[in-house]
C-alpha atoms as a PDB file:
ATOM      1  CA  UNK A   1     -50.753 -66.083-164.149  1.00  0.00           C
ATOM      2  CA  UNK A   2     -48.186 -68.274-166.934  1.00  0.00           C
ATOM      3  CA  UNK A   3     -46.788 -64.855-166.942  1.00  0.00           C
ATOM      4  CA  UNK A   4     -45.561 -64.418-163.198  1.00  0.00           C
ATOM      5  CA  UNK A   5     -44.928 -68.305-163.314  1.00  0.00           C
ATOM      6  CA  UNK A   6     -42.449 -67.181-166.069  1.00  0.00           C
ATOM      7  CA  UNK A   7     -40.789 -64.892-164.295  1.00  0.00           C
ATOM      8  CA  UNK A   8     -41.165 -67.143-160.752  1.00  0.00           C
ATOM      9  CA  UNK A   9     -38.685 -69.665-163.107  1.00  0.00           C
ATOM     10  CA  UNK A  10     -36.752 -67.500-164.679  1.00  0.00           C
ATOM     11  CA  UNK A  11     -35.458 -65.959-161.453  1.00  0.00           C
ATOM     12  CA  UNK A  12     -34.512 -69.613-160.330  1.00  0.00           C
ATOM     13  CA  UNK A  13     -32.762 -70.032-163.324  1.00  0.00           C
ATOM     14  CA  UNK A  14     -30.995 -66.069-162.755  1.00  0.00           C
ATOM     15  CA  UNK A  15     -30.151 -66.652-159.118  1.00  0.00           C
ATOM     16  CA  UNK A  16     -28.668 -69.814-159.438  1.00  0.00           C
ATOM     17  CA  UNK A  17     -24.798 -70.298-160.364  1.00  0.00           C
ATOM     18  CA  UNK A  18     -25.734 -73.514-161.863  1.00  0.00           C
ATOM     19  CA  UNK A  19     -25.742 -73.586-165.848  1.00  0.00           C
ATOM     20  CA  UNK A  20     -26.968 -77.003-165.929  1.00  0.00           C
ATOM     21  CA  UNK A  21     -29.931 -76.218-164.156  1.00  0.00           C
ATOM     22  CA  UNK A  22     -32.549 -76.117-166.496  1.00  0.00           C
ATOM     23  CA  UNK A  23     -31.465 -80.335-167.393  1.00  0.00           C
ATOM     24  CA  UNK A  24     -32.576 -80.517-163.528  1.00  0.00           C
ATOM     25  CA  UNK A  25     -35.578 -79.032-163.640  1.00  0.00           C
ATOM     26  CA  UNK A  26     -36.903 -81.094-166.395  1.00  0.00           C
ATOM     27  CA  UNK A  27     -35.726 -84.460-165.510  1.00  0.00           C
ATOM     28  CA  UNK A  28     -37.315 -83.120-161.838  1.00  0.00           C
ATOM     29  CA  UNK A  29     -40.712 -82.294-163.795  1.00  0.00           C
ATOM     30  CA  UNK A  30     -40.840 -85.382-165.150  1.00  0.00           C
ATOM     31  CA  UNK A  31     -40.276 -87.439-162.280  1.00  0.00           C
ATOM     32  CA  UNK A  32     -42.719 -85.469-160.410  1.00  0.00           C
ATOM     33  CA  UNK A  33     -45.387 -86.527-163.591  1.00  0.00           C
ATOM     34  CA  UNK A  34     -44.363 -89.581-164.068  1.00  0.00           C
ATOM     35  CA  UNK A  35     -47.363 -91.185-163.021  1.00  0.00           C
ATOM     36  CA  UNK A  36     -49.103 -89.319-165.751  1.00  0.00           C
ATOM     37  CA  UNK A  37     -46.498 -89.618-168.015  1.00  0.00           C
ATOM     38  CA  UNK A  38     -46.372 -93.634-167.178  1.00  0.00           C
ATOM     39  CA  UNK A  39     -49.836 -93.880-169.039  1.00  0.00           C
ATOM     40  CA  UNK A  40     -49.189 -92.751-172.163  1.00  0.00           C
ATOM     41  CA  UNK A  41     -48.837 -94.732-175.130  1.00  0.00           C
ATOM     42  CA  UNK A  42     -45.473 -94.196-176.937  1.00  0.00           C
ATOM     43  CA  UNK A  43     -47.246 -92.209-180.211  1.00  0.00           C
ATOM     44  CA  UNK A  44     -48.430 -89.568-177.506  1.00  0.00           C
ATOM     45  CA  UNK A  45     -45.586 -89.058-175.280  1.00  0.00           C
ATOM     46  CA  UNK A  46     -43.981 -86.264-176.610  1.00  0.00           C
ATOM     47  CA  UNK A  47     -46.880 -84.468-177.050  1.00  0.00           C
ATOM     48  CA  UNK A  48     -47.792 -85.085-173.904  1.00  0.00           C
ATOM     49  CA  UNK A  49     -44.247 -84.263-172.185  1.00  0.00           C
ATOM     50  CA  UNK A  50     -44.515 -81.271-174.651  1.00  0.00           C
ATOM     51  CA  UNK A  51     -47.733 -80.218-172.657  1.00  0.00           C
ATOM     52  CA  UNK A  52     -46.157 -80.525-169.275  1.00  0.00           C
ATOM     53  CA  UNK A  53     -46.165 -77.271-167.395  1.00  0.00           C
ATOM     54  CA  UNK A  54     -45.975 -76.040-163.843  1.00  0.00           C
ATOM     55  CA  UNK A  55     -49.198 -75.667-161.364  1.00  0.00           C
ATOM     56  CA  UNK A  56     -48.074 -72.602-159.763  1.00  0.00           C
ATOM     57  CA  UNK A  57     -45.110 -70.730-158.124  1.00  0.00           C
ATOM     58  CA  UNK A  58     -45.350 -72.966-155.204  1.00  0.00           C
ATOM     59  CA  UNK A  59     -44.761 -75.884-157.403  1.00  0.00           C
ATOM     60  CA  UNK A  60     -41.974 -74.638-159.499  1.00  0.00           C
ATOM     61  CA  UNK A  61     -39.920 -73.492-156.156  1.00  0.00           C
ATOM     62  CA  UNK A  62     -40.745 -77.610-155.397  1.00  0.00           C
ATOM     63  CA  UNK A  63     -39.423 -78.928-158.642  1.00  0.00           C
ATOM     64  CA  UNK A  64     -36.566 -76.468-158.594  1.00  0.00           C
ATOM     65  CA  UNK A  65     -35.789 -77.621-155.141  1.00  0.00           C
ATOM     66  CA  UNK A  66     -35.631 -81.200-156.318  1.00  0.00           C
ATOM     67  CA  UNK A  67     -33.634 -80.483-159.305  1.00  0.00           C
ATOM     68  CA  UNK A  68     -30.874 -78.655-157.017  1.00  0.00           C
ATOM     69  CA  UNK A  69     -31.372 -82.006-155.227  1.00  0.00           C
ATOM     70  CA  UNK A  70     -30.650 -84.321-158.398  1.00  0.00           C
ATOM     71  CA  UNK A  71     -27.528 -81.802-159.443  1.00  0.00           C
ATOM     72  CA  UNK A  72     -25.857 -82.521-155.744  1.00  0.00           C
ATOM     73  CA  UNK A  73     -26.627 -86.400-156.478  1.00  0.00           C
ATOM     74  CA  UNK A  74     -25.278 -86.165-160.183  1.00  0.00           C
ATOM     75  CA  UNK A  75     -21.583 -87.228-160.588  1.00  0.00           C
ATOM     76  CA  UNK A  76     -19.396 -84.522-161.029  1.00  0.00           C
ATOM     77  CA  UNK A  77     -17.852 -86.343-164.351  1.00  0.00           C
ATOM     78  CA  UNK A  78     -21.313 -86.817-165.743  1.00  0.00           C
ATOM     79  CA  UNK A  79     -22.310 -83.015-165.265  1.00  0.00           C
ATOM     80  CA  UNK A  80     -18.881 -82.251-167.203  1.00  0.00           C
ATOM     81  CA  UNK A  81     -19.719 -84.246-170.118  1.00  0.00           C
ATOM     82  CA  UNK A  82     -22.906 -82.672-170.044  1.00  0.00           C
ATOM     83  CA  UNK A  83     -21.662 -79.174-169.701  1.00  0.00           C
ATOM     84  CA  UNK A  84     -18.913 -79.898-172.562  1.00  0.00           C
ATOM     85  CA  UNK A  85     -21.837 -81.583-174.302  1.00  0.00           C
ATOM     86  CA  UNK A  86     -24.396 -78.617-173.952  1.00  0.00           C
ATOM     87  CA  UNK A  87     -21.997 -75.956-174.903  1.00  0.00           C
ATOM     88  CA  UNK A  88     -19.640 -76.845-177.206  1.00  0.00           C
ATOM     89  CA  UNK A  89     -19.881 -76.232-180.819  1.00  0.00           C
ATOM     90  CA  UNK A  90     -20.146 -78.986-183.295  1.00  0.00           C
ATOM     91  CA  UNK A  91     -19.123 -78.613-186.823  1.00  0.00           C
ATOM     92  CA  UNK A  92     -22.239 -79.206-189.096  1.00  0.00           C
ATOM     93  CA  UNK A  93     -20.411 -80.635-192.526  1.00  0.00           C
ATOM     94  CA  UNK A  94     -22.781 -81.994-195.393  1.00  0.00           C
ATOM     95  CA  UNK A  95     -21.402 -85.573-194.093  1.00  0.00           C
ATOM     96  CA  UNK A  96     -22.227 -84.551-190.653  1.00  0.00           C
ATOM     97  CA  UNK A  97     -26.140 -83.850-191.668  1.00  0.00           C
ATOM     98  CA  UNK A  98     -25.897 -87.044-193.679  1.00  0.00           C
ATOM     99  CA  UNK A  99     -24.991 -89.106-191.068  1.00  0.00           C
ATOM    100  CA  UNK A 100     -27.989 -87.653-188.889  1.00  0.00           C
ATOM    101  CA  UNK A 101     -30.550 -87.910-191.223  1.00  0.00           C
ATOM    102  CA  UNK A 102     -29.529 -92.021-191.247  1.00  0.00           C
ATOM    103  CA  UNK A 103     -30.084 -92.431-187.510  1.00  0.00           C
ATOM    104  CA  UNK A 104     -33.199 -94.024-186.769  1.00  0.00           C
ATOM    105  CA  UNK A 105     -34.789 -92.286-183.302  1.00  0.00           C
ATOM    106  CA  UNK A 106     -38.002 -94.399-183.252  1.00  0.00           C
ATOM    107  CA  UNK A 107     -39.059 -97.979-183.984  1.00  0.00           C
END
């Protein structure tokens, strides 16, 4: 069954011409759980987001569906930083990995 719901996504993701896709479809998932997701402490939630995962083909056609739905509604200049974002490469100097190991992500 997580098998053919594998392939079920990965077709989405092979028939559609948009490379930003797969952002879509997550920030679609977790709207759709967001009522589970809302109550969650903050020292679960990203094992809990890491545990999110699709009913059934029926429900990742839906979530697709929205997330082509939330890429129409997404400002073109947005999805272009994100594209330039996703797929650019980044240098990764010995200051550069300094500098991220000094960033704080959680309280």
């Amino acid at each position: 069954r997580d098998r053919y719901m594998g392939f079920a996504l990965w077709d989405q993701y092979l028939i559609s011409d948009n490379v930003l896709l797969h952002f879509f479809v997550a920030v679609a998932l977790i709207i759709h759980k967001r009522d589970q997701l809302s109550t969650v402490t903050h020292d679960t939630l990203p094992e809990v987001l890491q545990s999110l995962r699709f009913e059934s083909v029926d429900h990742i056609n839906l979530i697709v569906k929205e997330a082509h739905k939330l890429s129409q509604l997404t400002p073109f200049s947005f999805q272009q930083r994100l594209l330039s974002i996703s797929f650019s490469q980044v240098p990764c100097t010995p200051d550069t990995v300094a500098h991220l190991e000094q960033i704080v992500c959680l309280p």
